[in-house]
N, C-alpha and C. Protein backbone atom coordinates (compact mmCIF):
# COMPACT_ATOMS: atom_id res chain seq x y z
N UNK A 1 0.82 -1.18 0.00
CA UNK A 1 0.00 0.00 0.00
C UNK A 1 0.87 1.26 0.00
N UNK A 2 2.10 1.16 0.52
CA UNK A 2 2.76 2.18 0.50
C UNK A 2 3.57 2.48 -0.58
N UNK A 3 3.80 1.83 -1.22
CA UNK A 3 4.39 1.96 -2.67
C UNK A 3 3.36 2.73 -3.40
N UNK A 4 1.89 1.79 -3.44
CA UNK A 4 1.45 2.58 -4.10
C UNK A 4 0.58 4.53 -3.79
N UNK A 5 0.85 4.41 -2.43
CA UNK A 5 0.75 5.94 -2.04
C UNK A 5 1.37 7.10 -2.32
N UNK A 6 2.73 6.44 -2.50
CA UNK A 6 3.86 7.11 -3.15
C UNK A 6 3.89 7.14 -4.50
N UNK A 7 3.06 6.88 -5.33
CA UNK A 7 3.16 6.73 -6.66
C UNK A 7 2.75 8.47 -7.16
N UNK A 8 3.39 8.77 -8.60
CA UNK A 8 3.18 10.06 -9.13
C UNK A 8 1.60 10.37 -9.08
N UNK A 9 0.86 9.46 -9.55
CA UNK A 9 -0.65 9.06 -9.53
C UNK A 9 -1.09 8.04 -9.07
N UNK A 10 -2.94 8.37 -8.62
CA UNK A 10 -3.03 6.81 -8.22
C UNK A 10 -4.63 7.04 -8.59
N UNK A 11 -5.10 6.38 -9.47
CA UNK A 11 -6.77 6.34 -9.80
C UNK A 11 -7.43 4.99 -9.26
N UNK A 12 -8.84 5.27 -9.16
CA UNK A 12 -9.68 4.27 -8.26
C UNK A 12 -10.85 4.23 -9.40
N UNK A 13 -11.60 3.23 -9.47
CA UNK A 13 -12.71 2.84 -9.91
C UNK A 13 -13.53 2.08 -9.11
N UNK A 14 -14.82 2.68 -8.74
CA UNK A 14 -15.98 2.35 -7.57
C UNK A 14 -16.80 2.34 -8.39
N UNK A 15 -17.32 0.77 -7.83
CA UNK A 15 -19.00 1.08 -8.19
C UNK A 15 -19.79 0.67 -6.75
N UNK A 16 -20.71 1.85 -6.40
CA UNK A 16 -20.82 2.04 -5.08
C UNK A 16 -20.12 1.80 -4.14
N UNK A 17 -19.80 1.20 -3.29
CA UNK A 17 -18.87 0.95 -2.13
C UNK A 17 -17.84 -0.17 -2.65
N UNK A 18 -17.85 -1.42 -3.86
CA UNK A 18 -16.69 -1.86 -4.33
C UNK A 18 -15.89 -1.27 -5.21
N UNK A 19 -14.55 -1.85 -4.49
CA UNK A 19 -13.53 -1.12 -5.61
C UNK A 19 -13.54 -2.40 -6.76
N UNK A 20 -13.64 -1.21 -7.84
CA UNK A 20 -13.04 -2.59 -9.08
C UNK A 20 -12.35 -2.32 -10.36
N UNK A 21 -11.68 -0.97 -10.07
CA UNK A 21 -10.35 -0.85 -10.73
C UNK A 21 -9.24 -0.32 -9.78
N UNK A 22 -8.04 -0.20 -10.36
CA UNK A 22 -6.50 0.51 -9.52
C UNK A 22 -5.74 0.71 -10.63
N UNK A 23 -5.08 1.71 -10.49
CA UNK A 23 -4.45 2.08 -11.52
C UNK A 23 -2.95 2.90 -10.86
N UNK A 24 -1.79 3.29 -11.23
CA UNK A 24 -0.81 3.84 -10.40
C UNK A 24 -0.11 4.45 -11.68
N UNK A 25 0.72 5.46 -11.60
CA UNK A 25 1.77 5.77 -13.13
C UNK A 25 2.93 6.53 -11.96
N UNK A 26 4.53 5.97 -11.98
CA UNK A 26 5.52 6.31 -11.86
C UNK A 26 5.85 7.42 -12.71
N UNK A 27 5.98 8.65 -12.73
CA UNK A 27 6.73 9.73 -13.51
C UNK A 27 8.19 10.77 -12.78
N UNK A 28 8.68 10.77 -13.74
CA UNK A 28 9.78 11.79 -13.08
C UNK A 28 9.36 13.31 -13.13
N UNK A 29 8.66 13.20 -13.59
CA UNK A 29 7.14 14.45 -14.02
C UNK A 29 7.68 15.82 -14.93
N UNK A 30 8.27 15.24 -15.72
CA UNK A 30 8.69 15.91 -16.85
C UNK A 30 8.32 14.89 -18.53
N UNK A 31 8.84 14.18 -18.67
CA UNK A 31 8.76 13.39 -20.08
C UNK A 31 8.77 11.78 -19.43
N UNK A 32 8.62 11.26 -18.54
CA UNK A 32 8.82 9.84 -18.41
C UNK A 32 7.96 8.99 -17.74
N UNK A 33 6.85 8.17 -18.19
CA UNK A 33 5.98 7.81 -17.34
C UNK A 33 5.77 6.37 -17.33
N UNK A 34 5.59 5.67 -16.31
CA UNK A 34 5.58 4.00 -15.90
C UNK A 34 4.07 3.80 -15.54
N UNK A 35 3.43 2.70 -16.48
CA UNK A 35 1.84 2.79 -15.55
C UNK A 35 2.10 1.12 -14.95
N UNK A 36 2.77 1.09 -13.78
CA UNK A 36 3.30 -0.62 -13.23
C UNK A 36 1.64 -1.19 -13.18
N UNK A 37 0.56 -0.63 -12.46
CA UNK A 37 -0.23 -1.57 -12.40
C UNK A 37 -1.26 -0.62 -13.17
N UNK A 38 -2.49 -1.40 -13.55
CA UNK A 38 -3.64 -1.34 -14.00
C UNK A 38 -4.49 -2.64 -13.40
N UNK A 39 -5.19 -2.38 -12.35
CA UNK A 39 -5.75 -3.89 -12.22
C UNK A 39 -7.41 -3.82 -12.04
N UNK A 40 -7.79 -4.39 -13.12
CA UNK A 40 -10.06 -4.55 -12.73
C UNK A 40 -10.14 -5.53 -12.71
N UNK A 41 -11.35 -5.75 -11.56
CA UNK A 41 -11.77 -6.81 -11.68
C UNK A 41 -12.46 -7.38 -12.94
N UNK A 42 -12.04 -8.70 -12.53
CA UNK A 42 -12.30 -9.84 -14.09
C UNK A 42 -13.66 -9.83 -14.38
N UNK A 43 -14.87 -9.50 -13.46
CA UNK A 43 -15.91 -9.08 -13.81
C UNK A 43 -16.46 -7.57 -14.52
N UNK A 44 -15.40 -6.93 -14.32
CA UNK A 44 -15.77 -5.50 -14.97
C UNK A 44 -14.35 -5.32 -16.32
N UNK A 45 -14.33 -6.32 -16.37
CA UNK A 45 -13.02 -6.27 -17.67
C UNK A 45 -13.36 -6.03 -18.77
N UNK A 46 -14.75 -6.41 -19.44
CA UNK A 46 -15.27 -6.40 -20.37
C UNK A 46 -16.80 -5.15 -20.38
N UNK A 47 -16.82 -4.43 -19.33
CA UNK A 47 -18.26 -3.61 -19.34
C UNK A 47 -18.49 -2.88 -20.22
N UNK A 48 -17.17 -1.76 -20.29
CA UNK A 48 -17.47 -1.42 -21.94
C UNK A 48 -17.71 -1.42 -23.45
N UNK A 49 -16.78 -2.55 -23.40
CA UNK A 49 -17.07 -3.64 -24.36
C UNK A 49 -18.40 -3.65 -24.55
N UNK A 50 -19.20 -4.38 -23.82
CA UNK A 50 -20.27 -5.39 -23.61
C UNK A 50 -21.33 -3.72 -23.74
N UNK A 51 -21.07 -2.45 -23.07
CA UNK A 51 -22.17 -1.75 -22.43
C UNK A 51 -22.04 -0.53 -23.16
N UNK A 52 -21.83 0.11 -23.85
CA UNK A 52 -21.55 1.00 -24.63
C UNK A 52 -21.50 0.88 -26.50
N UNK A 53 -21.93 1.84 -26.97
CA UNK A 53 -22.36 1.66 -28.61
C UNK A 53 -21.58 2.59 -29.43
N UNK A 54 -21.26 2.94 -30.68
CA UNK A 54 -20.64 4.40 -31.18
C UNK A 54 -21.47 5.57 -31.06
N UNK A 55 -23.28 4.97 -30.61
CA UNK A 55 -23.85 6.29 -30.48
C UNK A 55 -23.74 6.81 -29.16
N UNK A 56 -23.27 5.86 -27.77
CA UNK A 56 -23.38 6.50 -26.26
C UNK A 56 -22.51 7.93 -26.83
């Protein structure tokens, strides 16, 4: 947890009270950026996919 507190960024994805994305990006915050994790759950891996059209 502390690694990732320390990270340049750190994004969350909730749907209501579960979390079911994480996301983190390492930068030297000029030109250089690391995204080490991206992690959703295996149930929300596909929502957009599945839930969204070219007209949303």
């Amino acid at each position: 947890m502390k690694a990732l507190l320390n990270s340049h960024s750190l994004v969350t994805a909730w749907d209501g009270t579960t979390l079911v994305g994480l996301g983190n990006a390492i930068s030297d915050g000029y030109l250089v950026v690391y995204y080490p994790h991206l992690l959703v759950l295996p149930s929300y891996q596909n929502f957009y996919k599945n839930n969204l059209s070219i007209d949303d």
